[in-house]
PDB file of N, CA and C in Angstrom:
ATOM      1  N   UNK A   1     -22.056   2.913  11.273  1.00  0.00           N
ATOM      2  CA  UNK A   1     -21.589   1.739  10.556  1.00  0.00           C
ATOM      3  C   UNK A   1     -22.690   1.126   9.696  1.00  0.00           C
ATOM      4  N   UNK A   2     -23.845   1.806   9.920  1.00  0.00           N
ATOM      5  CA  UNK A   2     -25.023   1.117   9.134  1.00  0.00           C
ATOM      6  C   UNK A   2     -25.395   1.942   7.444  1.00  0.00           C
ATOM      7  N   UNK A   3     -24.698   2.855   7.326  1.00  0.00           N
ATOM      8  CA  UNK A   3     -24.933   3.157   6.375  1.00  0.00           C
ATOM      9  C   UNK A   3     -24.221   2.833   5.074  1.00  0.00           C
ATOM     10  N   UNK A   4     -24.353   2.558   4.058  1.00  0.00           N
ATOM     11  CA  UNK A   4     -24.001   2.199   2.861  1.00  0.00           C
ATOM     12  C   UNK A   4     -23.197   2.522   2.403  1.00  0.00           C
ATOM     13  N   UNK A   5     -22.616   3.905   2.502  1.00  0.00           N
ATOM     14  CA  UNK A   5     -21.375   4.852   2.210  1.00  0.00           C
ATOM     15  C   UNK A   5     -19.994   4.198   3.376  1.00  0.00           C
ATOM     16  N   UNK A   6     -20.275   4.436   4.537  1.00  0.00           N
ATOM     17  CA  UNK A   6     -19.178   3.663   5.559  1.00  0.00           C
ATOM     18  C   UNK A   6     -18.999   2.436   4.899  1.00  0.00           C
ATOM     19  N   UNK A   7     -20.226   1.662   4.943  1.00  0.00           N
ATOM     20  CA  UNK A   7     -19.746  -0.030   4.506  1.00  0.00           C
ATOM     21  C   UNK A   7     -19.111   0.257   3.247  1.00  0.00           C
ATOM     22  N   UNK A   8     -19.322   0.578   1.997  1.00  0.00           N
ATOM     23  CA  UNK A   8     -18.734   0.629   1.302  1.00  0.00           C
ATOM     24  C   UNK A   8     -17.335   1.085   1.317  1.00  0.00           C
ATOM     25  N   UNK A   9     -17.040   2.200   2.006  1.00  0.00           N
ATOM     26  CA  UNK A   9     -15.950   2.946   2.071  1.00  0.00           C
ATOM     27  C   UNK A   9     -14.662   1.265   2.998  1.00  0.00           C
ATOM     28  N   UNK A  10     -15.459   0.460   4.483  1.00  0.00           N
ATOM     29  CA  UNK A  10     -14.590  -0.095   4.751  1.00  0.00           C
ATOM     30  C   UNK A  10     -14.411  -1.116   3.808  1.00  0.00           C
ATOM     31  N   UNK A  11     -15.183  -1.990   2.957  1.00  0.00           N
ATOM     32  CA  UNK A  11     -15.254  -2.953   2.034  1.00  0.00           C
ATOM     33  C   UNK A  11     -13.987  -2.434   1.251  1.00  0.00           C
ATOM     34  N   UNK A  12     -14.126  -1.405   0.309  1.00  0.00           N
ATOM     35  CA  UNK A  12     -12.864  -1.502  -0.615  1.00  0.00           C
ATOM     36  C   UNK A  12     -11.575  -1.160   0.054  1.00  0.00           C
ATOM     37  N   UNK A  13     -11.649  -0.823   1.577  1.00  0.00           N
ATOM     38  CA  UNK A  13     -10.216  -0.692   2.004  1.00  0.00           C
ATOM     39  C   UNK A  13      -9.434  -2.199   1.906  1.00  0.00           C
ATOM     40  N   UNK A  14     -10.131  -3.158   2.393  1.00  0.00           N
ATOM     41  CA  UNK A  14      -9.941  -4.684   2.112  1.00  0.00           C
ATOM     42  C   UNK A  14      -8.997  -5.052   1.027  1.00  0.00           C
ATOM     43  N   UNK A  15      -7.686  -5.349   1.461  1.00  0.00           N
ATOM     44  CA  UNK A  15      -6.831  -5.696   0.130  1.00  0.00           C
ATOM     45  C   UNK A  15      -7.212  -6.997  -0.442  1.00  0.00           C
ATOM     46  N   UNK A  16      -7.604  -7.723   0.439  1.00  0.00           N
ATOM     47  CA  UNK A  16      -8.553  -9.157  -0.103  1.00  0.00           C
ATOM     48  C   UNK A  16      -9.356  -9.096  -1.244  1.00  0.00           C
ATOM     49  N   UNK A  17     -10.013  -8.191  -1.576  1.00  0.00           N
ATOM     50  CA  UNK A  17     -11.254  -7.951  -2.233  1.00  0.00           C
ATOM     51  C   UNK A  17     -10.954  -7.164  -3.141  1.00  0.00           C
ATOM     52  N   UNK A  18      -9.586  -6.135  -3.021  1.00  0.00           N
ATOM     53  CA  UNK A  18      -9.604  -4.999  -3.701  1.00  0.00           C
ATOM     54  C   UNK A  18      -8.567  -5.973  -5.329  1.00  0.00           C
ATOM     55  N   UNK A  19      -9.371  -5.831  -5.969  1.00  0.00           N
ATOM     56  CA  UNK A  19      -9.340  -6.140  -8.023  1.00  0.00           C
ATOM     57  C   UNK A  19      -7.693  -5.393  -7.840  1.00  0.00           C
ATOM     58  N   UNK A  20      -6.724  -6.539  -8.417  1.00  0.00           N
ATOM     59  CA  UNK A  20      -5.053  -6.133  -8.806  1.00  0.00           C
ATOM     60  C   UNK A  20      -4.100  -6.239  -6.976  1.00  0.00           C
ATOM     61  N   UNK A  21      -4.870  -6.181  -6.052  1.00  0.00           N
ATOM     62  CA  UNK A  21      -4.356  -6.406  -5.001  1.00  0.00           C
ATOM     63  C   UNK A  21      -3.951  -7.481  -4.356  1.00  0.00           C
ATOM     64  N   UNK A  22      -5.426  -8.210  -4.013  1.00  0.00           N
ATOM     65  CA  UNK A  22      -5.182  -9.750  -3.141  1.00  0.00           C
ATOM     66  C   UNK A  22      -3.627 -10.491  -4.334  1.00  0.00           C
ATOM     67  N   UNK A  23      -3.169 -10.105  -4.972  1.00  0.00           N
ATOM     68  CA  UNK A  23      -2.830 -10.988  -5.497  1.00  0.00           C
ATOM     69  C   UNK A  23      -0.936 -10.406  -5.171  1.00  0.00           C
ATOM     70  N   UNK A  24      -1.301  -9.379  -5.063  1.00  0.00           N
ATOM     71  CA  UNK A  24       0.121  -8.466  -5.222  1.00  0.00           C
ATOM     72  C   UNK A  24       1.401  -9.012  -4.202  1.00  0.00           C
ATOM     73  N   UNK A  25       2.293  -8.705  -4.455  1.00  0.00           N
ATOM     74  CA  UNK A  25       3.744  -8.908  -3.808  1.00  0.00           C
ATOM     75  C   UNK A  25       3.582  -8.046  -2.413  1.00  0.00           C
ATOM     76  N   UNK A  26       3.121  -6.745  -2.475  1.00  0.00           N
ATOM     77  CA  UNK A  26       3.400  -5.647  -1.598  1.00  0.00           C
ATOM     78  C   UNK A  26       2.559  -5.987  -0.505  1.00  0.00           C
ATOM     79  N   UNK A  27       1.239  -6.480  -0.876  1.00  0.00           N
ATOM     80  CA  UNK A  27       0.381  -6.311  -0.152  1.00  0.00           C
ATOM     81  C   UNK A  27       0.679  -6.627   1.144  1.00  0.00           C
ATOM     82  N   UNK A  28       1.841  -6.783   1.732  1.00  0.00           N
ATOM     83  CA  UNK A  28       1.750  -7.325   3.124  1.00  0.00           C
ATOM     84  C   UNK A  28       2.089  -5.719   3.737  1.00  0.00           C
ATOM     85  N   UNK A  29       2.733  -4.849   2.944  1.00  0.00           N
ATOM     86  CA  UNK A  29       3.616  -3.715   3.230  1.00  0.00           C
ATOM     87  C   UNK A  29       2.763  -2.253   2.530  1.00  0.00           C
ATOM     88  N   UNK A  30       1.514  -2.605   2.286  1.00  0.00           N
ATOM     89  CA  UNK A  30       1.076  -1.359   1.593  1.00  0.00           C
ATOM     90  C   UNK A  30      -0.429  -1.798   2.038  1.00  0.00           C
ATOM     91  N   UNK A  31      -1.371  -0.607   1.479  1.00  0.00           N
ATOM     92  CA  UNK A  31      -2.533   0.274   2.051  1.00  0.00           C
ATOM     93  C   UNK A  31      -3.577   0.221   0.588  1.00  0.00           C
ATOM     94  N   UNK A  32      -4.844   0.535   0.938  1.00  0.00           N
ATOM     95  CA  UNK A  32      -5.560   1.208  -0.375  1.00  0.00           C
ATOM     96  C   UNK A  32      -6.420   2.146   0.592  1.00  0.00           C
ATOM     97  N   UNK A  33      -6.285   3.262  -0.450  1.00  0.00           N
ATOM     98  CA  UNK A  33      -7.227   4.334  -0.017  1.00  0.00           C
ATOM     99  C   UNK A  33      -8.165   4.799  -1.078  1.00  0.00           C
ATOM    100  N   UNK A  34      -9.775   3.933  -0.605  1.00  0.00           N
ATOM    101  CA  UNK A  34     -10.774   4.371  -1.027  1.00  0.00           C
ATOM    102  C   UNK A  34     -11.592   6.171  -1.457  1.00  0.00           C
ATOM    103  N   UNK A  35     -10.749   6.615  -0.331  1.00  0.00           N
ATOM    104  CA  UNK A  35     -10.707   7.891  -0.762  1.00  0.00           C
ATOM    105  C   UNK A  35      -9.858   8.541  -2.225  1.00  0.00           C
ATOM    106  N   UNK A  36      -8.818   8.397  -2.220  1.00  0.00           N
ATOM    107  CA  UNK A  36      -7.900   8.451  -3.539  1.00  0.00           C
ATOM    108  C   UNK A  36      -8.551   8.223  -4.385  1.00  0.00           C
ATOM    109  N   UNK A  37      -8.694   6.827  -4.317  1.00  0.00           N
ATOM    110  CA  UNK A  37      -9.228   5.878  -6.020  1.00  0.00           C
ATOM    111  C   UNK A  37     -10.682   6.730  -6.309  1.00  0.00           C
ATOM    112  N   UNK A  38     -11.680   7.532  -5.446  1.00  0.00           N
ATOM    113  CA  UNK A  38     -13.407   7.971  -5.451  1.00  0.00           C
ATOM    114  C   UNK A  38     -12.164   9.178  -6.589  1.00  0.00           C
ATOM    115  N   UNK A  39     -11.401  10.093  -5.698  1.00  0.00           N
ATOM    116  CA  UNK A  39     -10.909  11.162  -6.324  1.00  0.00           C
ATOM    117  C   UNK A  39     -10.132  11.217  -7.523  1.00  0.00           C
ATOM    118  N   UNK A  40      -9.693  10.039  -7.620  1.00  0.00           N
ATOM    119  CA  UNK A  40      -8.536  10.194  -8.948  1.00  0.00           C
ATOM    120  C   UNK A  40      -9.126   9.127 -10.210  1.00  0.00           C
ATOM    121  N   UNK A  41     -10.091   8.208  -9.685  1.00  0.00           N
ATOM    122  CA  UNK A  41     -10.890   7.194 -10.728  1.00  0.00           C
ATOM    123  C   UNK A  41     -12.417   7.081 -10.979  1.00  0.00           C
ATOM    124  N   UNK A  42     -12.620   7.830 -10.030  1.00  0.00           N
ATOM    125  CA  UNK A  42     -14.310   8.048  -9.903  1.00  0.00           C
ATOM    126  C   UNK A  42     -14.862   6.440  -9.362  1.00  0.00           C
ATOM    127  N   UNK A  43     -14.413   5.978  -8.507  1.00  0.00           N
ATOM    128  CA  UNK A  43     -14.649   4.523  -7.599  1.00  0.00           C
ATOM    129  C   UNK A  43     -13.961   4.510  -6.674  1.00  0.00           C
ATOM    130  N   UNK A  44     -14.398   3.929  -5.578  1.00  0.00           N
ATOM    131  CA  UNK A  44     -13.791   3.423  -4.235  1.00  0.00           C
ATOM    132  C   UNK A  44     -12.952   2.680  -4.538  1.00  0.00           C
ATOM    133  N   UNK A  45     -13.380   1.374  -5.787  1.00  0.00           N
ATOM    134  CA  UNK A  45     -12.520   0.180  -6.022  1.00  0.00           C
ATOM    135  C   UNK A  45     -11.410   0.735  -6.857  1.00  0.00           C
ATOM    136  N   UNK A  46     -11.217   1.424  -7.537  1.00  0.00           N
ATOM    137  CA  UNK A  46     -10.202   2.229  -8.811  1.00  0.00           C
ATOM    138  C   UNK A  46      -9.904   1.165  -9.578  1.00  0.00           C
ATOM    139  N   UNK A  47      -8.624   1.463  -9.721  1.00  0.00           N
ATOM    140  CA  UNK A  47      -8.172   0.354 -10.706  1.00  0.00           C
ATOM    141  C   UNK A  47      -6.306   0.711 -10.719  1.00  0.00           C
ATOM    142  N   UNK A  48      -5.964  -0.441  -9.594  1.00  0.00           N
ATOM    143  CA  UNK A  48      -4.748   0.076  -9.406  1.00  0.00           C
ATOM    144  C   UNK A  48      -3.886  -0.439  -9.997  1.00  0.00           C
ATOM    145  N   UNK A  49      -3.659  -1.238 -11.077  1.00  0.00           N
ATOM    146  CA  UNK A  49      -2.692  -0.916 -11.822  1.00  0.00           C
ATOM    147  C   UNK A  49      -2.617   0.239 -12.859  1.00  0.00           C
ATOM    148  N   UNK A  50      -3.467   0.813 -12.937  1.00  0.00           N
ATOM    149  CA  UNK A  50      -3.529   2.573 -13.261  1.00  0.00           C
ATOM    150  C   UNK A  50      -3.267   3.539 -12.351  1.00  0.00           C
ATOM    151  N   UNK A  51      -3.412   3.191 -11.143  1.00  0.00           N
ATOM    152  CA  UNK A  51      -3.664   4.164 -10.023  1.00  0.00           C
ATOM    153  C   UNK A  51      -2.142   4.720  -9.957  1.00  0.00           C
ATOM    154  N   UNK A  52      -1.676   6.334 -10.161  1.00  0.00           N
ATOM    155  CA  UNK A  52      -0.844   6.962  -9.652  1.00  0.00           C
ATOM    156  C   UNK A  52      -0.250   6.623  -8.682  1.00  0.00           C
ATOM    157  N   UNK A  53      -0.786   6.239  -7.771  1.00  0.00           N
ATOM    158  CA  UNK A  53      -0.459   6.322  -5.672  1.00  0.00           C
ATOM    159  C   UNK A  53       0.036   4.660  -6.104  1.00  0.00           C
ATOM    160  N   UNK A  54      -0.476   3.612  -6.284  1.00  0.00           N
ATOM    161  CA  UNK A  54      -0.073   2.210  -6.482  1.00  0.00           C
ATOM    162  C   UNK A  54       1.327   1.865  -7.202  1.00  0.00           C
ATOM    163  N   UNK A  55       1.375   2.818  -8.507  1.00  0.00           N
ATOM    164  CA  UNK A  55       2.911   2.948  -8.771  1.00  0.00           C
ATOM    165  C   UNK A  55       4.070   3.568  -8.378  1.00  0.00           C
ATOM    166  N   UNK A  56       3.708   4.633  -7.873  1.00  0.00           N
ATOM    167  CA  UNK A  56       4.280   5.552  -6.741  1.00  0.00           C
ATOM    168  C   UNK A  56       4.751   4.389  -5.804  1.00  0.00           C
ATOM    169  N   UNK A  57       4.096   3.700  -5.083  1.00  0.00           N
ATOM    170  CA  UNK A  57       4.344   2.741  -3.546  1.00  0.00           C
ATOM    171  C   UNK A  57       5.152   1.209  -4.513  1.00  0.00           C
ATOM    172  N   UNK A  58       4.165   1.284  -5.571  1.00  0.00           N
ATOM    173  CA  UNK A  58       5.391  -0.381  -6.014  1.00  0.00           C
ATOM    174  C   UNK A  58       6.925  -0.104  -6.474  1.00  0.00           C
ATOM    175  N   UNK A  59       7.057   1.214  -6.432  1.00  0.00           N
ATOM    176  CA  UNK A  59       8.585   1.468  -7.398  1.00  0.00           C
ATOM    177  C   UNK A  59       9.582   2.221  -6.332  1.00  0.00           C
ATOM    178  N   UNK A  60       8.531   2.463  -5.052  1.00  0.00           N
ATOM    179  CA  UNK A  60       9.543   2.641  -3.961  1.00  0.00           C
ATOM    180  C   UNK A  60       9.714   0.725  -3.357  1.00  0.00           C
ATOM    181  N   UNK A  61       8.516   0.448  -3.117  1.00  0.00           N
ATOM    182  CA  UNK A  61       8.978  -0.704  -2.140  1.00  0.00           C
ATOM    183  C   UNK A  61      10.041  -1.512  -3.326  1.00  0.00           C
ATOM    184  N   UNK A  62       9.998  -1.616  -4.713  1.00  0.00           N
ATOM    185  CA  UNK A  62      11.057  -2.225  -5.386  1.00  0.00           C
ATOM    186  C   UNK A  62      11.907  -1.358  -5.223  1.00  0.00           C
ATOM    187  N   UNK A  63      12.209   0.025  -4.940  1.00  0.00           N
ATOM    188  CA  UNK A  63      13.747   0.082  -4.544  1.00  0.00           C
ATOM    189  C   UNK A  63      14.335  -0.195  -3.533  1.00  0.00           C
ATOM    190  N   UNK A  64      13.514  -0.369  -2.225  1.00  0.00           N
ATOM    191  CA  UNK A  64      13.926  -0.178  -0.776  1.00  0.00           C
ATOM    192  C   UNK A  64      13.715  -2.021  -1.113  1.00  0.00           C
ATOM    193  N   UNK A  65      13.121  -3.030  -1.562  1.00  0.00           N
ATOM    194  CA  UNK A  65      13.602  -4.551  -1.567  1.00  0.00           C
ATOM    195  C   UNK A  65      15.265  -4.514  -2.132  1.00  0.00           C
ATOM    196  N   UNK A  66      14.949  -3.797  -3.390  1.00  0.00           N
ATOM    197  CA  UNK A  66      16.545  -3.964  -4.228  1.00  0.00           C
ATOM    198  C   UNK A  66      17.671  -3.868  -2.978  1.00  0.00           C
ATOM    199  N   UNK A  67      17.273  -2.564  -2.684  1.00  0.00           N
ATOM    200  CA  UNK A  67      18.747  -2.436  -1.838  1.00  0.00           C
ATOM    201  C   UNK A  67      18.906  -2.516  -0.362  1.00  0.00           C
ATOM    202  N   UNK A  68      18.064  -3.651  -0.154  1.00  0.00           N
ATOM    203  CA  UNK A  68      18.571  -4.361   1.733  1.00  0.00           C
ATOM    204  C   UNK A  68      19.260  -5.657   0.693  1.00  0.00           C
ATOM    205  N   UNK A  69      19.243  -6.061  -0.718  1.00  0.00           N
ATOM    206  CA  UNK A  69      19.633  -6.896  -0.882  1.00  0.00           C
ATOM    207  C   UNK A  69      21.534  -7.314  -0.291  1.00  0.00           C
ATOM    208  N   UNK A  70      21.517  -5.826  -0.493  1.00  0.00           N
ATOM    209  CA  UNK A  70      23.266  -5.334   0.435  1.00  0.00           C
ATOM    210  C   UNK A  70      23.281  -5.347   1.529  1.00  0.00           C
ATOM    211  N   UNK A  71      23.936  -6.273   2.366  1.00  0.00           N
ATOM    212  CA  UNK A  71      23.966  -6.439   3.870  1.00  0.00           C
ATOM    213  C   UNK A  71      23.804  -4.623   4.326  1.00  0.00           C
ATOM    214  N   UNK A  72      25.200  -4.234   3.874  1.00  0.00           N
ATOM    215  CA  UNK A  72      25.309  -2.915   4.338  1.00  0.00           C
ATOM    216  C   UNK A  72      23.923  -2.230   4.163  1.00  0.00           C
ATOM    217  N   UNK A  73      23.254  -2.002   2.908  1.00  0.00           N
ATOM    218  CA  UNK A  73      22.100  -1.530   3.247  1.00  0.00           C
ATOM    219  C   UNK A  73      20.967  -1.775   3.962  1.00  0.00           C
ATOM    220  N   UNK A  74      21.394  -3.030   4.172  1.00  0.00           N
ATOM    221  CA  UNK A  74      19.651  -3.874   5.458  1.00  0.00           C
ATOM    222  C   UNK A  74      20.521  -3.963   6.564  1.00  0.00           C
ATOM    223  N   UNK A  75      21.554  -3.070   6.713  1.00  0.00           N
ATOM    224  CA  UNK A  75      22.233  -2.903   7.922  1.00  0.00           C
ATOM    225  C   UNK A  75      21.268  -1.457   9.002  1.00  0.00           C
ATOM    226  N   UNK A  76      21.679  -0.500   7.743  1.00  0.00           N
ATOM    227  CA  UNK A  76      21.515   0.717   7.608  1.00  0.00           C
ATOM    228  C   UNK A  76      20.038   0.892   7.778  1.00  0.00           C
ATOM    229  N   UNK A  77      18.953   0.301   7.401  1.00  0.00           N
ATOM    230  CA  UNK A  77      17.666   0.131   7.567  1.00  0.00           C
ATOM    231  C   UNK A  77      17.189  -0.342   8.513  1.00  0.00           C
ATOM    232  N   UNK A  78      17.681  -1.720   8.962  1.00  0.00           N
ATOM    233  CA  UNK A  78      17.437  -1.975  10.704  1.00  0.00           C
ATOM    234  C   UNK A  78      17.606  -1.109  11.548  1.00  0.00           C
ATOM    235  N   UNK A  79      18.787  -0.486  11.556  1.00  0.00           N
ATOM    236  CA  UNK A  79      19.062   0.491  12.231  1.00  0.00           C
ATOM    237  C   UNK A  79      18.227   2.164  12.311  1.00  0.00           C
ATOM    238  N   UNK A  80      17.567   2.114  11.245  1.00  0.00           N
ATOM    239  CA  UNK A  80      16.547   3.295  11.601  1.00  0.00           C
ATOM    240  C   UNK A  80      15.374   2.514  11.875  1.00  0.00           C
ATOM    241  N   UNK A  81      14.948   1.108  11.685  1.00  0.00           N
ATOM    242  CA  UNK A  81      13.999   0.528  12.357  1.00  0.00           C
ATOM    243  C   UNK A  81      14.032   0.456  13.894  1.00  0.00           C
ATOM    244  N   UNK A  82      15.118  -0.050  14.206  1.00  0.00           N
ATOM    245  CA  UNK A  82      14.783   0.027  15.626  1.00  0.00           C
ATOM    246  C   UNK A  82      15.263   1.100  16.524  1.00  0.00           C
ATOM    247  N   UNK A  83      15.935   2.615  15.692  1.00  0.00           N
ATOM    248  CA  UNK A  83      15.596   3.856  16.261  1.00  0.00           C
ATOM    249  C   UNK A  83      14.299   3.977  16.361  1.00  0.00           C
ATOM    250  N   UNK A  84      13.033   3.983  15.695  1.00  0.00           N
ATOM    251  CA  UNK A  84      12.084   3.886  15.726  1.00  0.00           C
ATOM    252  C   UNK A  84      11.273   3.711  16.879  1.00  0.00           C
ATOM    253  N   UNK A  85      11.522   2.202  16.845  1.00  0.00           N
ATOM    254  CA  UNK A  85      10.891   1.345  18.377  1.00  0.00           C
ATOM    255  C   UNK A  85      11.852   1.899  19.817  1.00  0.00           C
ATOM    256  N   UNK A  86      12.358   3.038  19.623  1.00  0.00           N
ATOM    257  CA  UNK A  86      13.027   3.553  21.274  1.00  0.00           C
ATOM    258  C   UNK A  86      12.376   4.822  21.653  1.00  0.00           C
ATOM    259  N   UNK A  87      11.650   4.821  20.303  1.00  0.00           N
ATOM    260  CA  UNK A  87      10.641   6.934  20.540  1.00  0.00           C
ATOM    261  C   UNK A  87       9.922   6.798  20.933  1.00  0.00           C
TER     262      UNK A  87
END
């Protein structure tokens, strides 16, 4: 944990800290991976409103918000939620 590479690596996992995040809608429901952003932006921090993987995750979680807006569908979703919690 003392080396510069770890600290760094846990620092930008931090959605607090992470530039386009702390601020975001998702952030209660999504991740950053410092690994990704080193590989696909050449930084730990990237830059995720560019980031592939960030639009990928905002245009699912806006479809899966859109449609619990339908009882029936946030029916249908609880219901594989709490299949879930019986495995």
């Amino acid at each position: 944990m003392n080396k510069a590479q770890t600290r760094g690596c846990a620092i930008s996992s931090n959605l607090e800290i992470q530039p386009g995040c702390f601020r975001c809608a998702y952030k209660p429901y999504c991740g950053v991976c410092p690994v990704v952003n080193y590989e696909s932006q050449g930084s730990l921090w990237g830059n995720m409103p560019a980031n592939d993987r960030c639009k990928i995750f905002m245009g699912i979680f806006d479809l899966l918000f859109d449609s619990i807006k339908t009882p029936k569908n946030e029916k249908i979703l609880r219901e594989w939620a709490d299949a879930e919690k019986k495995d």
